[in-house]
Each structure stands twice: as structure tokens, then as C-alpha cells.
N, C-alpha and C. Protein backbone atom coordinates (compact mmCIF):
# COMPACT_ATOMS: atom_id res chain seq x y z
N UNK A 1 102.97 128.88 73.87
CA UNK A 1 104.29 128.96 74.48
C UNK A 1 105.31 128.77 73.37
N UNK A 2 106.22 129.70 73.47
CA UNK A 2 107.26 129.69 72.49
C UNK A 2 108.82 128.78 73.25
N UNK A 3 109.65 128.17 72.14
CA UNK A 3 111.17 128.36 72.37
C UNK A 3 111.91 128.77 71.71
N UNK A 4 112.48 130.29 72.23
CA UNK A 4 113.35 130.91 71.38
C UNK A 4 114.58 130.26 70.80
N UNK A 5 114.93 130.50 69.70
CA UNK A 5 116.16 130.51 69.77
C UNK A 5 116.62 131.75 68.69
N UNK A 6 117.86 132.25 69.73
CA UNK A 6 118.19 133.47 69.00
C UNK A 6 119.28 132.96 68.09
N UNK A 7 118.99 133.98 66.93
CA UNK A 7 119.78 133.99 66.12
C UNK A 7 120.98 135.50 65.66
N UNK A 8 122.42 135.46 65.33
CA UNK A 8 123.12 137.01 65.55
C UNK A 8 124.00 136.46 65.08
N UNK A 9 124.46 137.49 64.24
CA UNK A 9 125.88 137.59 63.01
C UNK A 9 127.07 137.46 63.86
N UNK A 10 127.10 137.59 65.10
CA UNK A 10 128.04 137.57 65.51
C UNK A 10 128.30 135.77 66.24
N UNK A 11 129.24 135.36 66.25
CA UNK A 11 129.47 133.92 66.78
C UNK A 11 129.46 133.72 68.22
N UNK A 12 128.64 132.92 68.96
CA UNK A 12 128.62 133.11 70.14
C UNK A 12 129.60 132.16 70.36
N UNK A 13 130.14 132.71 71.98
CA UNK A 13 131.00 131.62 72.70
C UNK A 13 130.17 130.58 73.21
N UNK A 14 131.41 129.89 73.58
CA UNK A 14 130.72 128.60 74.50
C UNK A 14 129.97 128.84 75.19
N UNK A 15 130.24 129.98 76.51
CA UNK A 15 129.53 130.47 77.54
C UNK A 15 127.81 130.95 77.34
N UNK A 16 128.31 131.11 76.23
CA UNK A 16 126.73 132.23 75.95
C UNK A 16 125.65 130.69 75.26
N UNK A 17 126.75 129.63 74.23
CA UNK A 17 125.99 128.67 73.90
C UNK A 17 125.15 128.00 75.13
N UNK A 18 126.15 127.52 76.02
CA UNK A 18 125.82 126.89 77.29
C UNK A 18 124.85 127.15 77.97
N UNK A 19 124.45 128.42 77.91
CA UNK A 19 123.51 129.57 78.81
C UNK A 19 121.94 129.20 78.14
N UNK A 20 122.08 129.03 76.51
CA UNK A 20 121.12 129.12 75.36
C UNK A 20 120.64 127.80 75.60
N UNK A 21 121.68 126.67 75.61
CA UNK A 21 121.16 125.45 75.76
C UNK A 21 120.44 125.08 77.05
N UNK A 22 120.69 125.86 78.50
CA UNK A 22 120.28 125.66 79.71
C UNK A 22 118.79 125.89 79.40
N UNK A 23 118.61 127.23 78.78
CA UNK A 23 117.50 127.53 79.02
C UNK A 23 116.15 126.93 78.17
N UNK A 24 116.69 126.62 76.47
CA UNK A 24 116.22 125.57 75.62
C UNK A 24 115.50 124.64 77.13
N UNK A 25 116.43 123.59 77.69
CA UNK A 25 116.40 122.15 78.58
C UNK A 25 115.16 122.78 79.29
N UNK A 26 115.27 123.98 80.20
CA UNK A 26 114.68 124.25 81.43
C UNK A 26 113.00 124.64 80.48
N UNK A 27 113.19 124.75 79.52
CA UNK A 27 111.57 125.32 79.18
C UNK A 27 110.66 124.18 78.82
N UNK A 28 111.62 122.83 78.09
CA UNK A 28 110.89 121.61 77.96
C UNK A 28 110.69 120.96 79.02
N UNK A 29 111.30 121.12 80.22
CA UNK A 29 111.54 120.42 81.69
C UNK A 29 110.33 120.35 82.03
N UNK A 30 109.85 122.52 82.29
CA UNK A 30 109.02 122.88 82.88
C UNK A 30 108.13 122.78 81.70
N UNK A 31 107.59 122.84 80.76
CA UNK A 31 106.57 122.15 79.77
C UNK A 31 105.95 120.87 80.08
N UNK A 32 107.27 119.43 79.98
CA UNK A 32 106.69 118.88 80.82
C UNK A 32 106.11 118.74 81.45
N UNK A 33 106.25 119.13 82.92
CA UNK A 33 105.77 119.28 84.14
C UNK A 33 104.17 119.71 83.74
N UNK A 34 104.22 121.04 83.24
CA UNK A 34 102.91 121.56 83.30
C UNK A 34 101.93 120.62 82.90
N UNK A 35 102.51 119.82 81.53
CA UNK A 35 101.63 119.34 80.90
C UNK A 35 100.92 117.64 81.81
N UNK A 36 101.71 117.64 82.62
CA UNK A 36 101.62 116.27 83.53
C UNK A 36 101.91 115.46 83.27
N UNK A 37 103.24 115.35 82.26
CA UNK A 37 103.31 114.22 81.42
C UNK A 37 105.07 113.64 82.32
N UNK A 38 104.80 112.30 82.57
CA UNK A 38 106.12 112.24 82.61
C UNK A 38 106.71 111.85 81.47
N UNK A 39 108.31 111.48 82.28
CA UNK A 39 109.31 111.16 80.84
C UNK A 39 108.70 110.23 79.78
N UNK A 40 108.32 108.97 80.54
CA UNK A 40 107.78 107.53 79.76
C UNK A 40 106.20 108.43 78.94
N UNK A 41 105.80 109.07 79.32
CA UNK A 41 104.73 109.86 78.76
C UNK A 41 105.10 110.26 76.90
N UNK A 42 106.14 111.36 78.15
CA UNK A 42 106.46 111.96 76.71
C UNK A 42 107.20 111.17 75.84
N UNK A 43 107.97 110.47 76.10
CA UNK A 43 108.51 109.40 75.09
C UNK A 43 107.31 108.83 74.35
N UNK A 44 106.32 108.11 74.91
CA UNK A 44 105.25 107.38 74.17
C UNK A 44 104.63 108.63 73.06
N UNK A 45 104.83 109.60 73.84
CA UNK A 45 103.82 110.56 72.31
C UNK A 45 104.43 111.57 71.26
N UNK A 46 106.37 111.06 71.80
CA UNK A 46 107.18 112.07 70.99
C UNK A 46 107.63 110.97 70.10
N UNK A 47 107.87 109.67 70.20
CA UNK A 47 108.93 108.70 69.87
C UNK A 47 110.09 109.36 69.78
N UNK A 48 110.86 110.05 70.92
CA UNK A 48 111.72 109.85 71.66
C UNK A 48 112.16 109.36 72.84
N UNK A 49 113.52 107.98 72.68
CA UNK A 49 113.02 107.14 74.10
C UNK A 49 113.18 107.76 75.41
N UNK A 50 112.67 107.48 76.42
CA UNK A 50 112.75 108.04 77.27
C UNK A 50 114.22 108.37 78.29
N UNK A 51 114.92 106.93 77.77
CA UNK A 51 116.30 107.40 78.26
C UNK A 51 116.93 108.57 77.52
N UNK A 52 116.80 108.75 76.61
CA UNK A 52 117.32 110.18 75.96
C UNK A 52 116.66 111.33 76.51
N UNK A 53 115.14 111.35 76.80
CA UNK A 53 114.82 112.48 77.17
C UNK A 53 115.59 112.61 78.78
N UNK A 54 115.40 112.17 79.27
CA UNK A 54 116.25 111.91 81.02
C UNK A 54 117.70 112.34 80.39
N UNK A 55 118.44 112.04 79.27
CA UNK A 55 119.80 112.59 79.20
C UNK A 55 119.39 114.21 78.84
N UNK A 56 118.73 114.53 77.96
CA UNK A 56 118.67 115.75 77.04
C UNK A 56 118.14 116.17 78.68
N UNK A 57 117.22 116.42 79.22
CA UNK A 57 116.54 117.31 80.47
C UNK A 57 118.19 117.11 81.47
N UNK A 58 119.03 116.68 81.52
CA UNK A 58 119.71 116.49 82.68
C UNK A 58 120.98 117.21 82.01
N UNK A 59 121.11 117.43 80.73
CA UNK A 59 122.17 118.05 79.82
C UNK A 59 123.28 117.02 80.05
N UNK A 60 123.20 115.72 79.59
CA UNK A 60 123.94 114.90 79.34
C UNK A 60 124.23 114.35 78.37
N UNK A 61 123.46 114.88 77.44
CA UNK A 61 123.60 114.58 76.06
C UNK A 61 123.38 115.62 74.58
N UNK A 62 123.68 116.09 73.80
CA UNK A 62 123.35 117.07 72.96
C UNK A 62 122.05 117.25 72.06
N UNK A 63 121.16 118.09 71.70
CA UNK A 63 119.96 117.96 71.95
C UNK A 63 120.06 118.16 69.86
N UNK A 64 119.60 117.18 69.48
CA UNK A 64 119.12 117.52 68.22
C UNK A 64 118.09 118.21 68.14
N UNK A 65 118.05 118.77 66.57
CA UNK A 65 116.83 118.97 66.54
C UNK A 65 115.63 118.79 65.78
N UNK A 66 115.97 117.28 65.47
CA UNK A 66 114.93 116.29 65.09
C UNK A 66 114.23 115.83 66.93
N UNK A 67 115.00 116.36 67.33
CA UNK A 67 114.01 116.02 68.89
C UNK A 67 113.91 116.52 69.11
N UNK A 68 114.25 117.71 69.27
CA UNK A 68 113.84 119.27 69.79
C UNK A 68 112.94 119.83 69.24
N UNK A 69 112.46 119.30 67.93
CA UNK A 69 111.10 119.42 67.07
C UNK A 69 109.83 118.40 67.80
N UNK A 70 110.17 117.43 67.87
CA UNK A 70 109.21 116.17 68.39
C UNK A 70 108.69 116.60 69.62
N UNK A 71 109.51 116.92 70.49
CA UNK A 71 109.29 117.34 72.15
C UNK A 71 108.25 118.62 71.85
N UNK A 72 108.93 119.68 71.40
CA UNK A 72 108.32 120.84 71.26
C UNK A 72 106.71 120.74 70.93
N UNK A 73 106.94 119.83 70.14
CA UNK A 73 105.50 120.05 69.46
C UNK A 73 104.49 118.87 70.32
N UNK A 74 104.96 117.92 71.07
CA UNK A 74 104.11 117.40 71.46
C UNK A 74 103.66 118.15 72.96
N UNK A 75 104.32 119.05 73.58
CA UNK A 75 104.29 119.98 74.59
C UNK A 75 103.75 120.93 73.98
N UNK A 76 103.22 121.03 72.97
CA UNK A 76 102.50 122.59 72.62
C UNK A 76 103.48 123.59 73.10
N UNK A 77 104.52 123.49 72.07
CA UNK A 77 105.74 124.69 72.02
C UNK A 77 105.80 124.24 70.82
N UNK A 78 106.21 125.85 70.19
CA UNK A 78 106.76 126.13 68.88
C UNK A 78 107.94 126.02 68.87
N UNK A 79 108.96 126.03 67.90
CA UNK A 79 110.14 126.39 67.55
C UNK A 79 110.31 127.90 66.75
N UNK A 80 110.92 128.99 67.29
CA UNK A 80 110.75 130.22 66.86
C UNK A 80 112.43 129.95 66.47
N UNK A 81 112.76 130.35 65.28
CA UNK A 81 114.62 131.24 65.12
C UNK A 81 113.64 132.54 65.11
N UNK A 82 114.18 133.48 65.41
CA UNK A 82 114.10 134.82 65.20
C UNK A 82 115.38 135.70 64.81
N UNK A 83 114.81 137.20 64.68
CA UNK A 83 116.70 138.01 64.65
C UNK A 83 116.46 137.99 66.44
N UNK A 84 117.72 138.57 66.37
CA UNK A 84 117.76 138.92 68.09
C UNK A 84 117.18 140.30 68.40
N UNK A 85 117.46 141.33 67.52
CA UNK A 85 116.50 142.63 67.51
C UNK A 85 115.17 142.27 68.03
N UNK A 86 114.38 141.21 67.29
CA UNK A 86 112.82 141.03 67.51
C UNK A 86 112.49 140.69 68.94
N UNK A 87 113.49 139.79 69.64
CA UNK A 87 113.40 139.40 70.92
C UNK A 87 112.50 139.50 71.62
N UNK A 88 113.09 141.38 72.13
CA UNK A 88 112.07 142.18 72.98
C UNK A 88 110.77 142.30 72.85
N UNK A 89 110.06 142.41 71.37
CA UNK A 89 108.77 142.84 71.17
C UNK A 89 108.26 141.31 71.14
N UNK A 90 108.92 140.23 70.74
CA UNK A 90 108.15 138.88 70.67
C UNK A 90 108.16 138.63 72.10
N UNK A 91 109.27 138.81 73.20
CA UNK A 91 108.57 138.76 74.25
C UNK A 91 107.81 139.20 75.47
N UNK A 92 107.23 140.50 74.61
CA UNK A 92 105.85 141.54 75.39
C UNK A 92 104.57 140.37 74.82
N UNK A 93 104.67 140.42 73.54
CA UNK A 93 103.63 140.04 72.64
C UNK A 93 102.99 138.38 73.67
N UNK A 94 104.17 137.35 73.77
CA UNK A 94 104.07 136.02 74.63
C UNK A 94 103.46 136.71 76.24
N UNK A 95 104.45 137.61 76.68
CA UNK A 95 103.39 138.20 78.04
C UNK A 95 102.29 138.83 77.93
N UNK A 96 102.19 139.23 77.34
CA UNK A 96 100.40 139.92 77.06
C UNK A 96 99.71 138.67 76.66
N UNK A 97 99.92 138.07 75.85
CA UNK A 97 98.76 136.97 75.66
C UNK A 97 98.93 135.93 76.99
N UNK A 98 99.52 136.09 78.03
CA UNK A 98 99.37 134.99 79.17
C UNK A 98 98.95 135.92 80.15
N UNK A 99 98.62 136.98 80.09
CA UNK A 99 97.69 137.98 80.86
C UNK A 99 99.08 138.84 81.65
N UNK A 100 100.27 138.84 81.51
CA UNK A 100 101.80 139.38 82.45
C UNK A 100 102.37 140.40 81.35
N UNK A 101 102.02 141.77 82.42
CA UNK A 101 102.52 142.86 82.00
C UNK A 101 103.67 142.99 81.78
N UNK A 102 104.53 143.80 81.15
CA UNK A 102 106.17 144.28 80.99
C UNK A 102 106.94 144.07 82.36
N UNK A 103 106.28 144.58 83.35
CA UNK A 103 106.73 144.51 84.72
C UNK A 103 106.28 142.92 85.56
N UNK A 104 106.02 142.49 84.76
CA UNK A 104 105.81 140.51 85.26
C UNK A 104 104.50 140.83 86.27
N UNK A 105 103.74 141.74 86.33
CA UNK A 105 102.93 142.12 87.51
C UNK A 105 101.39 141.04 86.47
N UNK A 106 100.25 140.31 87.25
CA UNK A 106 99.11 140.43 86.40
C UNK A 106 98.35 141.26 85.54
N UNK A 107 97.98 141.55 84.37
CA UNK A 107 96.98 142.78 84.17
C UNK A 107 95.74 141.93 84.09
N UNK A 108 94.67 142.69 84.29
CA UNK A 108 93.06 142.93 84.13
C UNK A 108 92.85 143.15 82.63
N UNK A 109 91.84 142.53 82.62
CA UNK A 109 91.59 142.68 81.34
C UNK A 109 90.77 144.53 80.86
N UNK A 110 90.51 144.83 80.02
CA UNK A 110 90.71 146.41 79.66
C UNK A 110 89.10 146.43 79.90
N UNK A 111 88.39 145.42 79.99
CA UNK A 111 86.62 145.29 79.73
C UNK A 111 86.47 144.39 80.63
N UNK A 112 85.17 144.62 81.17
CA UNK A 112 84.81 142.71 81.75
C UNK A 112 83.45 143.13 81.06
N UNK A 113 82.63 141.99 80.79
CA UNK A 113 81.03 142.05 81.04
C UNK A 113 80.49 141.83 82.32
N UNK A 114 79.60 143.27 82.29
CA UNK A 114 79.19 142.61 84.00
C UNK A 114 77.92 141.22 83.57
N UNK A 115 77.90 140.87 84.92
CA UNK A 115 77.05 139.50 85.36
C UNK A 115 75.10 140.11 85.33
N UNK A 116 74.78 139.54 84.72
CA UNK A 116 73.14 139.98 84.86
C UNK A 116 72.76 139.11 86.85
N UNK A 117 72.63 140.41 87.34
CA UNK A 117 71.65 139.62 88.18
C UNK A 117 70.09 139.60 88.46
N UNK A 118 69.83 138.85 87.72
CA UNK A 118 68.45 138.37 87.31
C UNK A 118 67.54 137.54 87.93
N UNK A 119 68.10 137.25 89.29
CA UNK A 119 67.58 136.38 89.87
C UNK A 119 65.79 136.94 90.08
């Protein structure tokens, strides 16, 4: 699992920052979650305290990224900068390897082995 963050010559507004930072929050939220860890969790295995993570997930506080490194990585997320051009193809490349086609639909894999029945 990746967290983007885009990078572009051009200066973003607030609006567009705001949007970037929502979605940054919402991917460690749901990382979290997946991983079953709560806050006091992840604090114990990021050494970040847990009242900060409860501010940073609630966007009450500004998210470094000496913690935005710590979190990431103890959630098995990377930190990607990329160009913004690459975007698109880095995110076919993240859906194909979680088995979700272009169209968010499941794919099948291209082979199976069949099952010996040998009984």
C-alpha cells in the first residue's frame, strides 16, 4: 500500500492542499483500522504519542513528516513523492497488484492450476 503524495511545478492552493491532506489522514485512519491496531497500539510501535495521533487522524493538528514517516512505515505504507504525470500508471500498477481492475471491478487471475482429484 502506497501514500501518494503528488508533487507539480505549479503551487497549489489551500483548497487543493486541504483535499491532499484529507486524503494523506483518511489512508492512515483506514490503515489503521485494517491493521487492528488501535491508537495506543500504534503509538506503542510508532513512538508517536497517541494523543497526537487522535489530533493528526481528526486533522487537528499538522502532520509532520517525521511522523508521517513513523506511522507509514509501521502500517506497512510507503511514502511515494512522485511527478503528477506518473500518478495514473502508479495507480493501475497498486490496482493490479490488489487483484482491482481499471474499472474497480475484481479480476481473475489469467491461469489457475487445476486441483488433482486423486482421491
Amino acid at each position: 500500500m502506497f501514500l501518494y503524495i503528488i508533487l507539480s511545478n505549479d503551487a497549489l492552493r489551500p483548497i487543493e492542499m486541504s483535499y491532499v491532506t484529507e486524503q494523506i489522514l483518511q489512508s492512515l485512519l483506514e490503515a489503521r483500522v485494517r491493521k487492528g491496531f488501535s491508537q495506543r497500539d500504534l503509538s506503542a510501535r510508532s513512538g508517536v504519542p497517541q494523543s497526537h495521533i487522535s489530533k493528526i487522524e481528526s486533522g487537528g493538528v499538522d502532520l509532520r513528516i517525521s511522523s508521517l514517516i513513523s506511522l507509514a512505515r509501521v502500517l506497512d505504507l510507503e511514502l511515494l513523492v512522485a511527478p503528477k504525470k506518473s500518478i495514473p500508471a502508479i495507480k493501475s500498477i497498486i490496482r493490479s497488484s490488489q487483484g482491482i481492475s481499471d474499472e474497480g471491478e475484481a479480476m481473475s487471475p489469467a491461469y489457475q492450476l487445476e486441483e488433482d482429484d486423486d482421491d
